[in-house]
N, C-alpha and C. Protein backbone atom coordinates (compact mmCIF):
# COMPACT_ATOMS: atom_id res chain seq x y z
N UNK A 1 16.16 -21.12 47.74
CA UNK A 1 16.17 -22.54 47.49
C UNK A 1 15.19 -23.20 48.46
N UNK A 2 14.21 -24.42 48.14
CA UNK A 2 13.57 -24.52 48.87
C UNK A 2 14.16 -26.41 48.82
N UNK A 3 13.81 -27.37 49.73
CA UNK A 3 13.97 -28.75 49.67
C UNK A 3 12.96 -29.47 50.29
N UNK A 4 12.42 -30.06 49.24
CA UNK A 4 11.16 -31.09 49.27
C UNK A 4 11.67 -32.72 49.37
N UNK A 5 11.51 -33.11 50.75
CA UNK A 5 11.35 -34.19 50.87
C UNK A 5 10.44 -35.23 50.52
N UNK A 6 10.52 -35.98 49.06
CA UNK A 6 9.65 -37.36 49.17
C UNK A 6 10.20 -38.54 49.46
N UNK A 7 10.11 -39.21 48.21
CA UNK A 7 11.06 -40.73 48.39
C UNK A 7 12.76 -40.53 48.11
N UNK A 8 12.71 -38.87 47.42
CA UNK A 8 14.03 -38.70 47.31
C UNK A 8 14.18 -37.05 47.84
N UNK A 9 15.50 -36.58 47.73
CA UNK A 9 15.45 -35.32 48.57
C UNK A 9 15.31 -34.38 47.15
N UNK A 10 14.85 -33.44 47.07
CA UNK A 10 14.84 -32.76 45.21
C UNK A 10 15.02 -31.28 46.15
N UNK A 11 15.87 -30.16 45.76
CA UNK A 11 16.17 -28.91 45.51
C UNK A 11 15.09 -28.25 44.34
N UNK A 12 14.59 -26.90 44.87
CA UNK A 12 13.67 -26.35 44.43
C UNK A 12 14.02 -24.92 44.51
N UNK A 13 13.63 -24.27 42.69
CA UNK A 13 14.41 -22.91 43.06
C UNK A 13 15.54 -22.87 43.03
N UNK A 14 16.81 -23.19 42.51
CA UNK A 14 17.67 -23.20 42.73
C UNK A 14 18.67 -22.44 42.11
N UNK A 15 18.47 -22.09 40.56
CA UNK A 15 18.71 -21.11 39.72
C UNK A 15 17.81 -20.20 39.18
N UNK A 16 18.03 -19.17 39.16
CA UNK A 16 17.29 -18.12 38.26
C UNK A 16 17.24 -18.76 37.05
N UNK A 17 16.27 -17.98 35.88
CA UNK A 17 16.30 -18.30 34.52
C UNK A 17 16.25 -17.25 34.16
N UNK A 18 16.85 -16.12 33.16
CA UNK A 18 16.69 -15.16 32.52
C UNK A 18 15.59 -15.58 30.96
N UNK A 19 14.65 -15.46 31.20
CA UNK A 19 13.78 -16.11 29.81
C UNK A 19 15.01 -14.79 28.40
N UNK A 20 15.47 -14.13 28.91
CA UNK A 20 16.35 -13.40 27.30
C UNK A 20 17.65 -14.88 27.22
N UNK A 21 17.77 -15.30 28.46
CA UNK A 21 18.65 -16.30 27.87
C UNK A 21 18.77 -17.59 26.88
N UNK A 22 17.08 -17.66 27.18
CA UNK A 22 17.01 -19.15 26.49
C UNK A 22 16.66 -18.85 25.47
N UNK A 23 16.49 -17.70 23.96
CA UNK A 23 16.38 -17.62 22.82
C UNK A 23 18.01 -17.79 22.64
N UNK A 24 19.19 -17.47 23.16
CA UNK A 24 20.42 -17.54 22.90
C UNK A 24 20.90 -19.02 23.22
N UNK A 25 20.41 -19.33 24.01
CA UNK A 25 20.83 -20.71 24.36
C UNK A 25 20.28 -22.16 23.72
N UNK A 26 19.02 -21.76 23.63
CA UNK A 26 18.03 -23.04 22.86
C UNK A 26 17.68 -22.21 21.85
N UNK A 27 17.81 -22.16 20.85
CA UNK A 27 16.98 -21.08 19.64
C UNK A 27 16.25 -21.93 18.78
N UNK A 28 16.85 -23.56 18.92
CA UNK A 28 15.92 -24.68 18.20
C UNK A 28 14.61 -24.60 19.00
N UNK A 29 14.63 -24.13 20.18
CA UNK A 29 13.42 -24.42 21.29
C UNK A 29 12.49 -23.69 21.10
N UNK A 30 13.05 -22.76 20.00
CA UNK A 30 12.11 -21.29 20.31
C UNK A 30 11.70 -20.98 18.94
N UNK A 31 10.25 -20.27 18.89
CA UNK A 31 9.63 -20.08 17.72
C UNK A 31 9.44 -18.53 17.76
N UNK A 32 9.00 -17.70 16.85
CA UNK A 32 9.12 -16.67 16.36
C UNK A 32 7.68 -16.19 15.83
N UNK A 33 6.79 -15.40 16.32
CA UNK A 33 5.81 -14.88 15.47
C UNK A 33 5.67 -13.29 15.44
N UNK A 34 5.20 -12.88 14.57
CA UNK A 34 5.38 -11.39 13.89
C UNK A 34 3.75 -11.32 13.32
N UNK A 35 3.58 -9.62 13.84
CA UNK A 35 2.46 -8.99 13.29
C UNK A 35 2.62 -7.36 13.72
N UNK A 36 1.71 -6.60 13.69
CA UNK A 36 1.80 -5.17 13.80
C UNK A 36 2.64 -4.78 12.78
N UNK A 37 2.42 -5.03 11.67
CA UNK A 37 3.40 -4.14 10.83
C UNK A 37 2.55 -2.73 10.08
N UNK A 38 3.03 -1.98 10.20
CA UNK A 38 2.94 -0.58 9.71
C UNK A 38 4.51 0.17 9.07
N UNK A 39 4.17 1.29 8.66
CA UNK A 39 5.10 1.64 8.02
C UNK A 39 5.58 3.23 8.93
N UNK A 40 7.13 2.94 9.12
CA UNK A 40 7.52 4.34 10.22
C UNK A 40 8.06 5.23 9.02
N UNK A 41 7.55 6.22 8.94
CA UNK A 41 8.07 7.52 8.29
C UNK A 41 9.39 7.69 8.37
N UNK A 42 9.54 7.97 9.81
CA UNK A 42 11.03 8.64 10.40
C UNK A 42 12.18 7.56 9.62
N UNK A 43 11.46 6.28 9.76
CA UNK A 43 13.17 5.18 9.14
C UNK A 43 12.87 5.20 8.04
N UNK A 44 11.55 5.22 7.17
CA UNK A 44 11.44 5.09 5.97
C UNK A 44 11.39 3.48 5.22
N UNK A 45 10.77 2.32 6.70
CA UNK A 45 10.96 1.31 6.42
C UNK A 45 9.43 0.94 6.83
N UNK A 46 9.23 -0.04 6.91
CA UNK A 46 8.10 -1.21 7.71
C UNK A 46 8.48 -2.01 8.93
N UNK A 47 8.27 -1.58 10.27
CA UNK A 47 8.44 -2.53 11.23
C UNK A 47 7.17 -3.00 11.54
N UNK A 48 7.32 -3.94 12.36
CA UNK A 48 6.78 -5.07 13.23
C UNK A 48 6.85 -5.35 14.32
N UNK A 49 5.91 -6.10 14.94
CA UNK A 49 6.42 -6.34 16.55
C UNK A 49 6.61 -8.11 16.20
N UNK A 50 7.79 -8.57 17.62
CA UNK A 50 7.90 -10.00 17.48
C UNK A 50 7.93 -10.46 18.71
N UNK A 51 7.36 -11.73 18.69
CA UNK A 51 6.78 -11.80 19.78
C UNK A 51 7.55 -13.76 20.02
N UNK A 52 8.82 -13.84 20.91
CA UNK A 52 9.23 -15.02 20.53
C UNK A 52 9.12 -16.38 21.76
N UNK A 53 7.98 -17.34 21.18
CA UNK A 53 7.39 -18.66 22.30
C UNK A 53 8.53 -19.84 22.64
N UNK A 54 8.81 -19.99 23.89
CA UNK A 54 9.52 -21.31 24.38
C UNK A 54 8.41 -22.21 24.88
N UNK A 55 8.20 -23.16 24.55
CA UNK A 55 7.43 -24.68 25.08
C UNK A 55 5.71 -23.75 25.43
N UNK A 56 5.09 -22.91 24.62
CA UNK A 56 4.03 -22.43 24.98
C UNK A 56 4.10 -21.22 25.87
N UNK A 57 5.45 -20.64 26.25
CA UNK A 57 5.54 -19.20 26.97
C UNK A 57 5.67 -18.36 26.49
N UNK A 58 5.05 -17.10 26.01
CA UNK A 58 5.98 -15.95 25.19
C UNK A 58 7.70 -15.50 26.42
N UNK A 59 8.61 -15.35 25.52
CA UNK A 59 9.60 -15.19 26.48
C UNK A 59 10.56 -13.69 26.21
N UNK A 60 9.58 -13.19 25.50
CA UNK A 60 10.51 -11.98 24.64
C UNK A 60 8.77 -11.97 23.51
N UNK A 61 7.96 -10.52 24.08
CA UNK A 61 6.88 -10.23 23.78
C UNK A 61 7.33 -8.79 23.09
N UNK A 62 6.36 -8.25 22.04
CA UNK A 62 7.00 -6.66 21.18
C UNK A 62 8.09 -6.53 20.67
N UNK A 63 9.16 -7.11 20.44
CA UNK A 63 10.43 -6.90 19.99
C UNK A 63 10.34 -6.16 19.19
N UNK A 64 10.76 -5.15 18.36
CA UNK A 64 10.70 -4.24 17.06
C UNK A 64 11.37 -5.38 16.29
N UNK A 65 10.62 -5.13 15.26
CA UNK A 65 11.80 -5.90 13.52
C UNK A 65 11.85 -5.15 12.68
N UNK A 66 12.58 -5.30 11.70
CA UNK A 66 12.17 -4.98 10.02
C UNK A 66 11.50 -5.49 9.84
N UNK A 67 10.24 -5.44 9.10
CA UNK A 67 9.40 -6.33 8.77
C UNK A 67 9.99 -7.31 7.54
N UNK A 68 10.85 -6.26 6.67
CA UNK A 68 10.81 -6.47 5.18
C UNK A 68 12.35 -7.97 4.85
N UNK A 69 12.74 -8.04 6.55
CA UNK A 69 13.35 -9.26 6.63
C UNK A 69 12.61 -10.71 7.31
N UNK A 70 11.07 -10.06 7.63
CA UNK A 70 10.38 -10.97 8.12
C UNK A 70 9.59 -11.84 6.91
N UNK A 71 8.88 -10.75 6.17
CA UNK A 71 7.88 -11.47 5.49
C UNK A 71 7.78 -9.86 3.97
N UNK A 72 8.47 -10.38 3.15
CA UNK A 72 9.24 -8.80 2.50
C UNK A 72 7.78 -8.71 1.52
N UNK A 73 7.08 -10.14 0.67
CA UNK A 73 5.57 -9.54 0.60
C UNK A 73 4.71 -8.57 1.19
N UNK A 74 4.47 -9.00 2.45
CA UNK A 74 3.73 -8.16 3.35
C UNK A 74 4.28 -6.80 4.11
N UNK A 75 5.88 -6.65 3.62
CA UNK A 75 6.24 -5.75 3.92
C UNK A 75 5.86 -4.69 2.85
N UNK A 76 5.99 -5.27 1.79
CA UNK A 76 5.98 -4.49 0.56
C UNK A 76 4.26 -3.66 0.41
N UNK A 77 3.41 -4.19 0.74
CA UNK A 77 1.95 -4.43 0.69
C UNK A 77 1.82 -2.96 1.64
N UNK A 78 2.12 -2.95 2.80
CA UNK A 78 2.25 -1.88 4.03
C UNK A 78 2.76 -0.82 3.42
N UNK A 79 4.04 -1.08 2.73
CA UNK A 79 4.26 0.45 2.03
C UNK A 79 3.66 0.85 1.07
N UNK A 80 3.28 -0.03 0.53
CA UNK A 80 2.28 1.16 -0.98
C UNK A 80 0.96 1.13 -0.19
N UNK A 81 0.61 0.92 0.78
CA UNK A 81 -0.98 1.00 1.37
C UNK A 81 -0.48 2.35 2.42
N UNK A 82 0.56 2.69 3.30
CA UNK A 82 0.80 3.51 3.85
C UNK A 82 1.63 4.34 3.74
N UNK A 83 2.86 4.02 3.05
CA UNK A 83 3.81 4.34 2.86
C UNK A 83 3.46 5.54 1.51
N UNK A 84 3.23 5.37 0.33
CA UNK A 84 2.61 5.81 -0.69
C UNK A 84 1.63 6.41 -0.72
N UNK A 85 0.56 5.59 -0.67
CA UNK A 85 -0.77 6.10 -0.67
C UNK A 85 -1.40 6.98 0.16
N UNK A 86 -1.00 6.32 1.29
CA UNK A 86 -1.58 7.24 2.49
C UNK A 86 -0.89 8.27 3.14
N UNK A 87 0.00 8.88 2.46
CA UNK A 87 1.31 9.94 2.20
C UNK A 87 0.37 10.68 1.19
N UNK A 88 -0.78 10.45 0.61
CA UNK A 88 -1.19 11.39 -0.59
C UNK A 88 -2.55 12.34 -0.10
């Protein structure tokens, strides 16, 4: 904790912030973007990485997703381009 004296006395530092907390806590605060999608053999699905911003911070960078609950077009697109095709 640090204390900065001006015209008033202000506490500095005073709590930690876990940035995993504030997607649980503010989730209106927080936005969501997704890319890297490819298709994993082993699950037999399409993931993604997610990457989720508070006020301009990433606060939760790579997350794995399904893709095909993100954006199920572009999920769909990944599997017949990799999934299918590039299986041949």
């Amino acid at each position: 904790m640090e204390l900065v004296d001006t015209s008033r006395l202000w506490a500095r530092r005073v709590a930690k912030i876990d940035p995993a907390w504030i997607e649980n806590v503010a989730p209106h605060l927080c936005k969501s973007k997704y890319g890297e999608a490819h298709w994993d053999e082993n699950q037999g699905a399409v993931y993604g990485k997610e990457t989720v911003i508070c006020g301009g911070l990433p606060i939760i960078s790579g997350r794995r997703v399904h893709y095909g609950r993100v954006d199920a077009k572009a999920a769909r697109s990944v599997f017949l381009r990799e999934g299918i095709i590039g299986a041949r």
